[in-house]
C-alpha atoms as a PDB file:
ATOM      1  CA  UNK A   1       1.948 -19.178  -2.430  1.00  0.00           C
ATOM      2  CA  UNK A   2       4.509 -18.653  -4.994  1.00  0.00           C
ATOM      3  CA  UNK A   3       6.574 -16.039  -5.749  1.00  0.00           C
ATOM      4  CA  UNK A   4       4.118 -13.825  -7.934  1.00  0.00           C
ATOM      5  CA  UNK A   5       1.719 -14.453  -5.783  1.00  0.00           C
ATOM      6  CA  UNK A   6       3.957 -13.095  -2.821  1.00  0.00           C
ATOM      7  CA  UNK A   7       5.068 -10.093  -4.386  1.00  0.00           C
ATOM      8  CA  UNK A   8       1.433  -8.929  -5.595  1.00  0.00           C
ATOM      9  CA  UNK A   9       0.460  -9.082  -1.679  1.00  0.00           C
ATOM     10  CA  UNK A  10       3.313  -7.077  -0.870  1.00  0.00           C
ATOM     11  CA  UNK A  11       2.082  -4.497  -3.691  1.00  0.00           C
ATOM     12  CA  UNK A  12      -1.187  -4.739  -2.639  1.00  0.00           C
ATOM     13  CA  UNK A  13      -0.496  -4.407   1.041  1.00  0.00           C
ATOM     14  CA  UNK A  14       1.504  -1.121   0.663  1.00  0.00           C
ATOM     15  CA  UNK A  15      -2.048   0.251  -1.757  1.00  0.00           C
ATOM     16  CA  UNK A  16      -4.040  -0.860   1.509  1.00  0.00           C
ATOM     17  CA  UNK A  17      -1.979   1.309   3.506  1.00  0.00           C
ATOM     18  CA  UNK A  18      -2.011   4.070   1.378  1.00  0.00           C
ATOM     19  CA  UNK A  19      -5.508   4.254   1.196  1.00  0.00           C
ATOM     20  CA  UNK A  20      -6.400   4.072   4.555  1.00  0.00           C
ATOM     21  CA  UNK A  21      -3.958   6.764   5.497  1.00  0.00           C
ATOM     22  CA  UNK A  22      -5.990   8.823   3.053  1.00  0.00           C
ATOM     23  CA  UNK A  23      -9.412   8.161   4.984  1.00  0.00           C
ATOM     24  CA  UNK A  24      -7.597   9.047   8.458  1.00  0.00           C
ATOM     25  CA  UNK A  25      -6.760  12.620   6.414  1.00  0.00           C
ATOM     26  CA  UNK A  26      -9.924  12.878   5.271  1.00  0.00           C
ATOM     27  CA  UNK A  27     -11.500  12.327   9.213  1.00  0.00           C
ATOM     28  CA  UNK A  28      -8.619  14.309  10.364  1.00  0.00           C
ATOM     29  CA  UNK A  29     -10.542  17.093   7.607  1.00  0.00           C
ATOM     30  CA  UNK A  30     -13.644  16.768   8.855  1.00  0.00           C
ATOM     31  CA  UNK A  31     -12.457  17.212  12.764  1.00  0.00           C
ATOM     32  CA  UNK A  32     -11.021  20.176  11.933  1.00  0.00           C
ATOM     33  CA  UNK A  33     -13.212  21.575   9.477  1.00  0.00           C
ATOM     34  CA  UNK A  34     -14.766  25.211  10.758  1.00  0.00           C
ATOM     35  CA  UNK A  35     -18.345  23.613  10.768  1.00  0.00           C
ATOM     36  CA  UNK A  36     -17.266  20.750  12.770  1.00  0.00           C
ATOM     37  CA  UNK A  37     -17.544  22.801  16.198  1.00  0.00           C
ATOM     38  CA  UNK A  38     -21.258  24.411  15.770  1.00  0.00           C
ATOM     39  CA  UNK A  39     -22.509  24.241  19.492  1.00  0.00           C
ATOM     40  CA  UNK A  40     -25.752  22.943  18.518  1.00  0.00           C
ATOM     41  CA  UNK A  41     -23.880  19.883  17.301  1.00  0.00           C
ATOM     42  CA  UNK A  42     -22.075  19.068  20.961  1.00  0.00           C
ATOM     43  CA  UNK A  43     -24.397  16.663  22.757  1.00  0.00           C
ATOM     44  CA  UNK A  44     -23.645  16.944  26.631  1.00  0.00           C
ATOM     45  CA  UNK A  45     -26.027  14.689  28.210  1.00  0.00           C
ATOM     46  CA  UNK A  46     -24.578  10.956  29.179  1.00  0.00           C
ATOM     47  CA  UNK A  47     -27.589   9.428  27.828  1.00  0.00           C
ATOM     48  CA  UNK A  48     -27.175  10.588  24.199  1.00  0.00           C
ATOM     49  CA  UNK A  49     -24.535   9.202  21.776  1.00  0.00           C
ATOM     50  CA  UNK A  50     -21.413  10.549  21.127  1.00  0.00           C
ATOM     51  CA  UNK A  51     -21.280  13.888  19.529  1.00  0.00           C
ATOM     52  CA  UNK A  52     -19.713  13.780  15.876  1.00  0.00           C
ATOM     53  CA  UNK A  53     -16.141  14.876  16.869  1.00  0.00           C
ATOM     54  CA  UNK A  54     -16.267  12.069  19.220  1.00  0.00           C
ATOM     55  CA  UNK A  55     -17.315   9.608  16.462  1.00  0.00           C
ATOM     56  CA  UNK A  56     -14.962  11.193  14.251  1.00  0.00           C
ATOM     57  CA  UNK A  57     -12.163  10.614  16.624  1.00  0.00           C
ATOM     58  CA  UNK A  58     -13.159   6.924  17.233  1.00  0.00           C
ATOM     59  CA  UNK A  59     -12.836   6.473  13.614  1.00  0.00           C
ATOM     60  CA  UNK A  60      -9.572   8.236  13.525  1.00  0.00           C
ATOM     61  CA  UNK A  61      -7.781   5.640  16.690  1.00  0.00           C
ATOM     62  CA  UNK A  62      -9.646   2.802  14.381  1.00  0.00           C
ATOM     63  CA  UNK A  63      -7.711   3.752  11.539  1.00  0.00           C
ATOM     64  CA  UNK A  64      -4.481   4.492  13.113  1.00  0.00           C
ATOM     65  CA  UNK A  65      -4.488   0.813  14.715  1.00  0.00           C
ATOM     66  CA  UNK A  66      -5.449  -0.191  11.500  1.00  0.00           C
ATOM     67  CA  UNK A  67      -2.631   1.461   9.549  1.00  0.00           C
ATOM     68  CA  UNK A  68      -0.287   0.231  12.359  1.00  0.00           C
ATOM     69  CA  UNK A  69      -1.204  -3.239  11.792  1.00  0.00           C
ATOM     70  CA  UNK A  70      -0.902  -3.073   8.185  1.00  0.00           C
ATOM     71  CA  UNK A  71       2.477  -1.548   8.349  1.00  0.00           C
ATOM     72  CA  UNK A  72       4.170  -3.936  10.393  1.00  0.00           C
ATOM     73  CA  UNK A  73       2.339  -6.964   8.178  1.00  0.00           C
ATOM     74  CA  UNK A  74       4.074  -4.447   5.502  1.00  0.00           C
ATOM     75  CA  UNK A  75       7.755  -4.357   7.150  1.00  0.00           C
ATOM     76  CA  UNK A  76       7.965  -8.098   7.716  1.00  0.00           C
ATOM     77  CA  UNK A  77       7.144  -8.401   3.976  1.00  0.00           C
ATOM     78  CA  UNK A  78       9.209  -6.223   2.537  1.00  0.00           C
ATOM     79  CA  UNK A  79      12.699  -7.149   3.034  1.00  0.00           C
ATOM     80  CA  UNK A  80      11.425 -10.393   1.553  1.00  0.00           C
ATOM     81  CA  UNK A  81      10.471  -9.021  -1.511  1.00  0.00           C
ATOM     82  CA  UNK A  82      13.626  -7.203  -2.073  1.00  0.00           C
ATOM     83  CA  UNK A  83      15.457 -10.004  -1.441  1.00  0.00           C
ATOM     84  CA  UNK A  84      14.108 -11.867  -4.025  1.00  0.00           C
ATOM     85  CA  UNK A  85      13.860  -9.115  -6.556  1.00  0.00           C
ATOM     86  CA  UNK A  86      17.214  -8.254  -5.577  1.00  0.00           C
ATOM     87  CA  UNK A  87      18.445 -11.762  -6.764  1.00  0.00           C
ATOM     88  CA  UNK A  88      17.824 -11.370 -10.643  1.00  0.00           C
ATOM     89  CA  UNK A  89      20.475 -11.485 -12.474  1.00  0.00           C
ATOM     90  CA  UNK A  90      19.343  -8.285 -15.287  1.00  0.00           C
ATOM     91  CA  UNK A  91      19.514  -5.457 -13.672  1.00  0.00           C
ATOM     92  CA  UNK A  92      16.411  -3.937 -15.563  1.00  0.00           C
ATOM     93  CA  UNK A  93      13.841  -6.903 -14.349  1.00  0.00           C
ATOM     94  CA  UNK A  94      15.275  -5.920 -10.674  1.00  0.00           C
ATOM     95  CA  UNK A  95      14.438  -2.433 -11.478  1.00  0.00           C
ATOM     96  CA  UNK A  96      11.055  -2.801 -13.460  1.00  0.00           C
ATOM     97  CA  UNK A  97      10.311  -5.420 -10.847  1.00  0.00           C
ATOM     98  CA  UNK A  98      11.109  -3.064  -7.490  1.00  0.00           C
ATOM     99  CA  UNK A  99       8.929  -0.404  -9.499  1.00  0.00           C
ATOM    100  CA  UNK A 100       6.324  -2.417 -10.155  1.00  0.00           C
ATOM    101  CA  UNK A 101       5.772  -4.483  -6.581  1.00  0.00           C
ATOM    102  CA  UNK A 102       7.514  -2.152  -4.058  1.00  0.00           C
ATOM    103  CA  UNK A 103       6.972   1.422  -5.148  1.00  0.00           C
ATOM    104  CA  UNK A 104       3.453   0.493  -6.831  1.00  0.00           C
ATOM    105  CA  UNK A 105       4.268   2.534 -10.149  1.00  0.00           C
ATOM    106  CA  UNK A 106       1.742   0.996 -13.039  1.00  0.00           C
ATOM    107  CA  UNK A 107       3.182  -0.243 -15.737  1.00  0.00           C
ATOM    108  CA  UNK A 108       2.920   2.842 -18.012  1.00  0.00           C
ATOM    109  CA  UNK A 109       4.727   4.506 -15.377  1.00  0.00           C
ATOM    110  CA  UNK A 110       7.434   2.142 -15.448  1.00  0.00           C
ATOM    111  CA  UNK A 111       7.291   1.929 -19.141  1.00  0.00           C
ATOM    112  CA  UNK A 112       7.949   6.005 -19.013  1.00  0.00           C
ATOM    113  CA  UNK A 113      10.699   6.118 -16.142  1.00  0.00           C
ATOM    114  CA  UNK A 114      12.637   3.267 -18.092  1.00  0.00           C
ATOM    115  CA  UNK A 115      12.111   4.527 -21.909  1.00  0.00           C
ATOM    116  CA  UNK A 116      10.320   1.416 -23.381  1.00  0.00           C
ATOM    117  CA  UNK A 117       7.352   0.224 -24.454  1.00  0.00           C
ATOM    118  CA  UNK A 118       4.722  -1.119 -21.942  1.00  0.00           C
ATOM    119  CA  UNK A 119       4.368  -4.052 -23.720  1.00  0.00           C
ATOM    120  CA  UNK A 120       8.272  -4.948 -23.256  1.00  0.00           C
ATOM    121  CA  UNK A 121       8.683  -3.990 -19.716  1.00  0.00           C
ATOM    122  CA  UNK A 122       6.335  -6.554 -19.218  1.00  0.00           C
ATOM    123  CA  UNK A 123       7.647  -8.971 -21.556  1.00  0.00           C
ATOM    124  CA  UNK A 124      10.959  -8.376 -19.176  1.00  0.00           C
ATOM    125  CA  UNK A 125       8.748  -8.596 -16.407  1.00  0.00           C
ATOM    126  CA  UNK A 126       7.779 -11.906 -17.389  1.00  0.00           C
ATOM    127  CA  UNK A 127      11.425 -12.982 -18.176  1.00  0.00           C
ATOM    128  CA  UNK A 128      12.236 -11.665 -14.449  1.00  0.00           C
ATOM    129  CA  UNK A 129       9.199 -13.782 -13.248  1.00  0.00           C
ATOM    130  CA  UNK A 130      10.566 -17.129 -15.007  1.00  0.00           C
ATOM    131  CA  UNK A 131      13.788 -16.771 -13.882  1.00  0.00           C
ATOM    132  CA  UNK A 132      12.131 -16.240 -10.059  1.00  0.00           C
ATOM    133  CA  UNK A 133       9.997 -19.164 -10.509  1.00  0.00           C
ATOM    134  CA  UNK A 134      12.917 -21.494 -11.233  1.00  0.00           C
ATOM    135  CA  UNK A 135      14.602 -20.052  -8.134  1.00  0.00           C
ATOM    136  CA  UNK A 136      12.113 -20.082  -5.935  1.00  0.00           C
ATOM    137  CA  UNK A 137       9.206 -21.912  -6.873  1.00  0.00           C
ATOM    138  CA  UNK A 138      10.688 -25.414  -7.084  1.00  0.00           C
ATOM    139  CA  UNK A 139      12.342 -25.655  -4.048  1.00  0.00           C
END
């Protein structure tokens, strides 16, 4: 894997996360959503599934183990990535790199927070990458 390659997994690993802490709020919603407690909905006999808070709740431990997993896959990655963004030598390609893999901004949002164009943050971008790939890719 080289070092692109690396640093788009730890960008894509932190969306991951994101997103599936979004569907545990969303089941968290439904849970605890007035409706969700209707007594005609609460199945009590053995031989019956689960009522839907129950399968709600399943979901929810799913997700959290899910999330947990993701975040330590996260953690392990991370200081990586900074250390290798941290070792540019421009201080802008660490920045518009650190934006761009570790805090997920898109490029427009990068291009806004720094005051250039989107097409020359990642024309730096691609400067920073060179300069990484001669570090870190030939050895």
């Amino acid at each position: 894997m080289n070092v692109k390659e690396f640093l788009r997994e730890v960008r894509e690993l932190k969306r991951d996360v994101r997103t599936k802490q979004r569907e545990r709020e969303e089941l968290w919603a439904l849970i605890s959503s007035p409706g969700s407690m209707h007594p005609k909905e609460v199945q009590v006999q053995s031989s019956l599934p689960m009522d839907k808070q129950g399968d709600i709740l399943a979901a929810i431990v799913d997700a959290d183990t899910l999330i947990v997993d993701e975040i330590a896959q996260y953690c392990q990655k991370i200081n990586k990535a900074h250390e290798i963004i941290n070792s540019l030598s421009k201080p802008i390609c660490r920045t518009i790199c650190t934006q761009y893999y570790i805090f997920g901004d898109t490029w427009e949002q990068v291009a806004d927070s720094e005051g250039y164009s989107v097409s020359h943050i990642q024309k730096m971008h691609g400067w920073a990458l060179k300069e990484l790939y001669e570090r870190y890719d030939t050895k």
